[in-house]
Protein backbone atom coordinates (compact mmCIF):
# COMPACT_ATOMS: atom_id res chain seq x y z
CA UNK A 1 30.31 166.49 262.95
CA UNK A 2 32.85 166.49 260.59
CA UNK A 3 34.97 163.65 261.53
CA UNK A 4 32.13 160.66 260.67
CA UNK A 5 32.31 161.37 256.65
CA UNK A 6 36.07 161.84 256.71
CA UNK A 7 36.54 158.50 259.06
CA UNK A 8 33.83 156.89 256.53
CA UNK A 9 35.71 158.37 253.21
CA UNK A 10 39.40 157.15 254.59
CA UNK A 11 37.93 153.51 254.87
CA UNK A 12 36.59 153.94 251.06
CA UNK A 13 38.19 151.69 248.27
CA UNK A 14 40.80 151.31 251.42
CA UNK A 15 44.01 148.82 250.34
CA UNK A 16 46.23 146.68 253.10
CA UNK A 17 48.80 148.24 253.81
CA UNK A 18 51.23 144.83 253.86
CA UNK A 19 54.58 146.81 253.15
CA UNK A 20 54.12 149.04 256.17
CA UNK A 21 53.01 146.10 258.47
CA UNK A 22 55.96 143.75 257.62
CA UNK A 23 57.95 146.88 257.59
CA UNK A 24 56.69 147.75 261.45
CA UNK A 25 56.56 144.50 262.75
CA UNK A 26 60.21 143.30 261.70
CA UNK A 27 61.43 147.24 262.99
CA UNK A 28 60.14 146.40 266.07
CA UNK A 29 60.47 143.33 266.79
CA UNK A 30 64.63 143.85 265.94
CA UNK A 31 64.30 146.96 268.52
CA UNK A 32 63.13 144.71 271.12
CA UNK A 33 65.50 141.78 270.13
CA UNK A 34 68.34 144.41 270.35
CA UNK A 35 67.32 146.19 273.39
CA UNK A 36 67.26 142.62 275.36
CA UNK A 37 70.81 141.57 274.06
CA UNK A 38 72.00 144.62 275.07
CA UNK A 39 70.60 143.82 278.84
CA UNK A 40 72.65 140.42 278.11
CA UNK A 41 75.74 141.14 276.03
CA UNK A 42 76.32 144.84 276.49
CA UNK A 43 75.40 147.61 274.51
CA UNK A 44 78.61 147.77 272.40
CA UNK A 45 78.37 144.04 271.51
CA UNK A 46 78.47 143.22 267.82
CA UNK A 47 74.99 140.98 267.97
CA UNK A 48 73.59 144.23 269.67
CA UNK A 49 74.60 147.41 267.25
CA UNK A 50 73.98 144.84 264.05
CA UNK A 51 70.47 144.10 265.30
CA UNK A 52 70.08 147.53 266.42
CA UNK A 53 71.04 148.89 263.04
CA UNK A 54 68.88 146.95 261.09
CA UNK A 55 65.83 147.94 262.99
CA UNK A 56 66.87 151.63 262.89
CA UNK A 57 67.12 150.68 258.65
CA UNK A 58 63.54 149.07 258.86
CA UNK A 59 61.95 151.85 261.23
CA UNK A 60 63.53 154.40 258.89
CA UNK A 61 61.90 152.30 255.57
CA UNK A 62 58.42 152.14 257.45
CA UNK A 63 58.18 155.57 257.97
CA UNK A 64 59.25 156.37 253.89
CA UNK A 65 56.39 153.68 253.06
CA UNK A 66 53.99 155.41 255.48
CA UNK A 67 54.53 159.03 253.70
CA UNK A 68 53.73 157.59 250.30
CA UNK A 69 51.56 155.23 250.40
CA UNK A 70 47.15 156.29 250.55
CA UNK A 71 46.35 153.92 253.11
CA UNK A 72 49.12 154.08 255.82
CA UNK A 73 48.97 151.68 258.41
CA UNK A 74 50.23 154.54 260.42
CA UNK A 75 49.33 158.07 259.86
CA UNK A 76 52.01 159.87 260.34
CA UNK A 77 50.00 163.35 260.77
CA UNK A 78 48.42 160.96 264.23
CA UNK A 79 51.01 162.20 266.27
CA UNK A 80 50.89 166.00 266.03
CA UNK A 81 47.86 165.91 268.16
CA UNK A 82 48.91 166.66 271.49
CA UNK A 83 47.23 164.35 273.59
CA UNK A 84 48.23 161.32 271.21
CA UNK A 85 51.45 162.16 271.04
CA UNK A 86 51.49 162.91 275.30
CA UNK A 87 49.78 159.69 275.66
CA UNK A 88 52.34 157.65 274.10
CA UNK A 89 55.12 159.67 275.43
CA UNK A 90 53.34 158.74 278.80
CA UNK A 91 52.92 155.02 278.17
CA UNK A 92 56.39 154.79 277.10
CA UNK A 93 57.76 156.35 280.13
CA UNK A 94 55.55 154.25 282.25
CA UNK A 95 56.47 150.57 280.90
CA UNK A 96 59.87 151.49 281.17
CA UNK A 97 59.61 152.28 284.79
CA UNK A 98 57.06 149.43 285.52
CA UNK A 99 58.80 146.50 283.45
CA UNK A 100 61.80 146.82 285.04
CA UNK A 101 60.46 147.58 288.39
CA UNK A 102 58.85 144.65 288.33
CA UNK A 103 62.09 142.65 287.44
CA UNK A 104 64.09 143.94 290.01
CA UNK A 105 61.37 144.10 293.13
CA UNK A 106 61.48 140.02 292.62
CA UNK A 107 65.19 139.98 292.44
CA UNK A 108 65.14 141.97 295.50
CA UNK A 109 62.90 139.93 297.40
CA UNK A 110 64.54 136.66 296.65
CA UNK A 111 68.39 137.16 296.20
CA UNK A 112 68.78 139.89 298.96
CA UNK A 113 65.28 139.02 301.23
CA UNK A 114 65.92 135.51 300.59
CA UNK A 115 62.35 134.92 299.72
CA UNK A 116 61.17 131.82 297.77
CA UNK A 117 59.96 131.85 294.39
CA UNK A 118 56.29 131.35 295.85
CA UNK A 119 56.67 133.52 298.82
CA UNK A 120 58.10 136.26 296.02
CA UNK A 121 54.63 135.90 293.86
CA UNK A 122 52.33 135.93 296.89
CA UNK A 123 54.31 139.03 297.62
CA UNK A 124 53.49 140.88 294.25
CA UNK A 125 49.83 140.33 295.38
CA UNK A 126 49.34 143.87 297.14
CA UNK A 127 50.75 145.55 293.76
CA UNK A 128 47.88 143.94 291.85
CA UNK A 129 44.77 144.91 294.66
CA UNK A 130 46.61 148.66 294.03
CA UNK A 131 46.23 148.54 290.35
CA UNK A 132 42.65 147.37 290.60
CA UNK A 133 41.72 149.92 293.06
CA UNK A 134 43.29 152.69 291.04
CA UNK A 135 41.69 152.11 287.61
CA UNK A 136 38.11 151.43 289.47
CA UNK A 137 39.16 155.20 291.43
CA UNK A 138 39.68 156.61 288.12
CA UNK A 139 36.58 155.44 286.34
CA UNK A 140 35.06 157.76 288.93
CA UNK A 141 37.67 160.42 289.24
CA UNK A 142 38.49 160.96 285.68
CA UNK A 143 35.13 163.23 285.39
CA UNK A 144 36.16 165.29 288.02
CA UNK A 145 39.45 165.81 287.18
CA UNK A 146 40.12 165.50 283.86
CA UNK A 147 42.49 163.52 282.03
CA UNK A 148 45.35 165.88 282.48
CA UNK A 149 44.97 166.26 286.36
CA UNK A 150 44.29 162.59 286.72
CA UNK A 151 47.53 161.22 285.03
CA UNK A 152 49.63 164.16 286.95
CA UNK A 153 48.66 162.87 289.95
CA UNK A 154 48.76 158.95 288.95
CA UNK A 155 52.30 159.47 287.74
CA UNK A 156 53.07 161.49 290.26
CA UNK A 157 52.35 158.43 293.47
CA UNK A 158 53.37 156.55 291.30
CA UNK A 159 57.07 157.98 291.08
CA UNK A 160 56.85 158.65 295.08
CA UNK A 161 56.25 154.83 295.29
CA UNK A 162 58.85 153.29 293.20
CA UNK A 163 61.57 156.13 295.23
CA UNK A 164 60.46 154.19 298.24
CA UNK A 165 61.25 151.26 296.71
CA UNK A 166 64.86 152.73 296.38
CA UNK A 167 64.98 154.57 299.44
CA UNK A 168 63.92 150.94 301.66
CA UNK A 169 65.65 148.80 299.19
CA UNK A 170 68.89 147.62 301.55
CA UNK A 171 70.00 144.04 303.08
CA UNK A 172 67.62 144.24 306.23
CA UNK A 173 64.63 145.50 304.83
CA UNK A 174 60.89 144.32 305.67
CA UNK A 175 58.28 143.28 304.29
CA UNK A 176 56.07 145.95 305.32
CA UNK A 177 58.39 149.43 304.85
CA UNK A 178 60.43 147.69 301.59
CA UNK A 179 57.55 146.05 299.73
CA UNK A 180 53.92 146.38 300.63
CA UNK A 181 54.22 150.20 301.02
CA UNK A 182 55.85 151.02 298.03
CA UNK A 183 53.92 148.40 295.70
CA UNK A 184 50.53 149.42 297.10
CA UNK A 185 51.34 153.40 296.45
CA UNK A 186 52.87 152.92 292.95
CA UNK A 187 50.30 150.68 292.13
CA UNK A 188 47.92 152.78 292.98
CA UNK A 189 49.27 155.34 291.21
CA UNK A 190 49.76 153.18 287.74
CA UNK A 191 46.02 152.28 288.36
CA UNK A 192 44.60 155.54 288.50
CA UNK A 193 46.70 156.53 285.21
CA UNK A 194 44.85 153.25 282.72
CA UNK A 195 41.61 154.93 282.63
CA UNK A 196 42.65 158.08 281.93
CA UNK A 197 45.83 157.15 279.27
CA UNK A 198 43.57 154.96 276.94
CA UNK A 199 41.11 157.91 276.45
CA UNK A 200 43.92 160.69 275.49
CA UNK A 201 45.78 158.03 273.29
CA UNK A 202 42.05 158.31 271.11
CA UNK A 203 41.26 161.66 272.06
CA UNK A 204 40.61 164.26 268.48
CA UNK A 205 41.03 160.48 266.80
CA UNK A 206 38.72 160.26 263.74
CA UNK A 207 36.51 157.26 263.80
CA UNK A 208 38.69 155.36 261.07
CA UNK A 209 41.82 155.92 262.96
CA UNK A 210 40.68 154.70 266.47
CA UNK A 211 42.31 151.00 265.77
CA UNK A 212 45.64 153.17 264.45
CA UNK A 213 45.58 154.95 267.51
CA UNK A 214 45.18 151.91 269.78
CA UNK A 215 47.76 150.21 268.05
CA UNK A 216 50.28 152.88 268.56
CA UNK A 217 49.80 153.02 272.20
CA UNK A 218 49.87 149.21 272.60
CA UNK A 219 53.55 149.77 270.64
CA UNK A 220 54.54 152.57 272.78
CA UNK A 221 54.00 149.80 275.87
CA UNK A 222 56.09 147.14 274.45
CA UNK A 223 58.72 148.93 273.30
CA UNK A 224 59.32 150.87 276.80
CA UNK A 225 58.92 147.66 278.52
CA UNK A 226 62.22 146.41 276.54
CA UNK A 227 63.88 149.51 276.43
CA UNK A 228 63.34 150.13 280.38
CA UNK A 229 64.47 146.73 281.09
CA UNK A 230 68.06 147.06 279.01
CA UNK A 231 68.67 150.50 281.09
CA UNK A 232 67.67 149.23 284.57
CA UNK A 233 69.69 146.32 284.06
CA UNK A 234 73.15 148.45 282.86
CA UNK A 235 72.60 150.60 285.45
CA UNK A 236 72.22 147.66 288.24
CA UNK A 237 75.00 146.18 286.40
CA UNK A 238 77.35 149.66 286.40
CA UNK A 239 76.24 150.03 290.07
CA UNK A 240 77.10 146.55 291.44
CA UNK A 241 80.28 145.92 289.16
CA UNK A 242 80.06 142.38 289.29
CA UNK A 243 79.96 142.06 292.49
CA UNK A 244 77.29 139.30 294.07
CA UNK A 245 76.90 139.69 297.53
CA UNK A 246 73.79 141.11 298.77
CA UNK A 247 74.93 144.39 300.22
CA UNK A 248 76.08 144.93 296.21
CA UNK A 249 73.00 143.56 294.66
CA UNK A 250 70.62 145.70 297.41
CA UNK A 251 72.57 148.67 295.85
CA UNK A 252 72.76 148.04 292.36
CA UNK A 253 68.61 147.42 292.99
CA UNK A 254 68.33 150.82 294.44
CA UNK A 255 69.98 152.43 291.72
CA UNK A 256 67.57 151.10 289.20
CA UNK A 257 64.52 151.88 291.16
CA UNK A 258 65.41 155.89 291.70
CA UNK A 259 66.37 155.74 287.80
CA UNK A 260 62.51 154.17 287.50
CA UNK A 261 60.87 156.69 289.89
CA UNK A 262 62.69 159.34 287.43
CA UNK A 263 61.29 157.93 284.51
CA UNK A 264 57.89 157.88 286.26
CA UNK A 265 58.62 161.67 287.45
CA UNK A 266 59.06 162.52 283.77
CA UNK A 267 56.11 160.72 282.52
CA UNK A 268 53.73 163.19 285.11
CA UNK A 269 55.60 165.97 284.04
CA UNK A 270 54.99 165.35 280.95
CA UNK A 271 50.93 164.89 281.10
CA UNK A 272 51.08 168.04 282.75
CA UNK A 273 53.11 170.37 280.97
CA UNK A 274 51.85 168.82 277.10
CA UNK A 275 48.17 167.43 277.59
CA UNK A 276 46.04 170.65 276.74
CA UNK A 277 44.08 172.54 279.45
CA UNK A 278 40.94 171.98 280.59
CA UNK A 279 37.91 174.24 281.49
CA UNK A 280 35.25 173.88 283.80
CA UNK A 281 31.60 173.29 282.36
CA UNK A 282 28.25 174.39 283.71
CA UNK A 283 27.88 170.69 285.45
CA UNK A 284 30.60 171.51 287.29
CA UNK A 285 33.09 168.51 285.15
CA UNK A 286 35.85 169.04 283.07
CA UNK A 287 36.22 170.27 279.04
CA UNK A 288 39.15 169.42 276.97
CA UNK A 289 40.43 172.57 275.22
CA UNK A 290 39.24 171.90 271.05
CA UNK A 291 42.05 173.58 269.37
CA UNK A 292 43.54 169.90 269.04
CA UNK A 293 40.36 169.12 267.72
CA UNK A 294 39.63 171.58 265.29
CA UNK A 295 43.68 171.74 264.32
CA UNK A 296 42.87 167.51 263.85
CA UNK A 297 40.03 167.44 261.64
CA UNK A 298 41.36 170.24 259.18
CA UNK A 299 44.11 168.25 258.67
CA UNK A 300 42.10 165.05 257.66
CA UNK A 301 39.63 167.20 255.76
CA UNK A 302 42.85 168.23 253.77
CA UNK A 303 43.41 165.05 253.25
């Protein structure tokens, strides 16, 4: 009942915060910009560490900005609730994994496969139906399970789908064993973990902050999606050594994909070990333990 007046008082007499948003969006977009040139030019390039460093130097000023000034942009007491803080850990994990899956499942299909580039986007077709299924499963299954439980066992298929990616991933693989299997179980998988992500990234979230909190996650996914794509591609890169026939490239492919089913691994882990518990109501659903809740709101009522 509390968290209505303090949402309502934070939004009072409320300023833009314009340092912390030029601040944030020139951090990250030079985090991004670096992580790609390192994918290109290597990560001890000169272009990469400079751009690198001066994101780390704007990051570093945001957060400074952020502790002093009465309107943050970004709260940075948001994060020490666990399921925010598990939820972005979570969506981090899981665009690094999926970005660069996706990269290297249509490098796969046309450079070792030798499929088309229109064959190669009917292919991704079956990786779509799975991610539909799995967020309209979860809209069902999430009240059942409970958010913990639910992205467990999304992460979970979808880390045993994107190791049978690398486990099928060689010169004479098929269609049906080296693509539709493993997209339609890790996208399956990613589906079932949407529904269920969104609501712990706003989860003990007062009212004012449910934009902040959005916005963080939304961060969290574009950031992992660069910073997954720079480490697949050095570790394809390590893996192959150059090399550019197709029994190299299959491998160096491979290599990524059991790096991404790790990442994937972690991200379930994660959800399980951090998320809080749950407990069983009378109707028979799941309850989110409320010590995040009660440890969230005293901390914006001190505020």
């Amino acid at each position: 009942a509390r968290t209505g007046p303090v949402g309502r008082q934070r939004r009072t007499g409320a300023r833009l915060d314009l340092a912390g948003a030029l601040l944030a969006t020139g951090g990250t977009t030079l985090l991004v910009l670096g992580l790609v040139r390192a994918s290109d030019d290597g990560w001890s390039s000169a272009v990469t560490l400079a751009t690198l460093g001066a994101a780390v130097v704007l990051l570093a000023a945001f957060v400074a900005v952020e502790l002093r000034t009465p309107s943050p942009l970004l709260r940075p007491g948001l994060l020490r609730g666990r399921p925010v803080l598990t939820a972005n850990l979570f969506c981090l994990l899981l665009a690094s994994a999926q970005f660069g899956a996706f990269y290297f499942v249509s490098l796969y299909m046309q450079l070792v496969l030798g499929y088309g580039a229109t064959a190669a986007g009917f292919a991704f077709l079956p990786f779509c139906v799975g991610v539909v299924a799995g967020s309209i499963l979860a809209t069902r299954a999430v009240a059942a399970l409970g958010i913990r439980r639910l992205m467990t066992v999304g992460g979970t298929l979808a880390a045993l789908g994107m190791g049978w990616f690398a486990a099928t991933a060689t010169v004479d693989g098929s269609f049906l064993a080296s693509i539709l299997g493993p997209s339609l179980l890790c996208s399956l998988g990613i589906g079932l973990c949407f529904v269920p992500l969104g609501t712990a990234a706003t989860t003990d979230v007062v009212p004012g902050e449910t934009g902040m909190a959005s916005g963080l996650l939304n961060s969290s996914r574009q950031v992992g999606g660069s910073l997954g794509l720079a480490v697949l591609v050095t570790v394809a890169a390590q893996v192959t050594g150059g090399a550019t026939g197709r029994g190299a490239l299959s491998s160096g492919y491979a290599a990524a994909f059991w790096v991404a089913a790790g990442l994937l691994a972690a991200a379930a882990l994660a959800a399980y070990v951090l998320l809080p518990g749950e407990s069983r109501a009378a109707g028979g659903g799941p309850v989110a333990s409320r010590t995040d809740t009660a440890e969230h709101e005293e901390d914006a009522a001190g505020r």
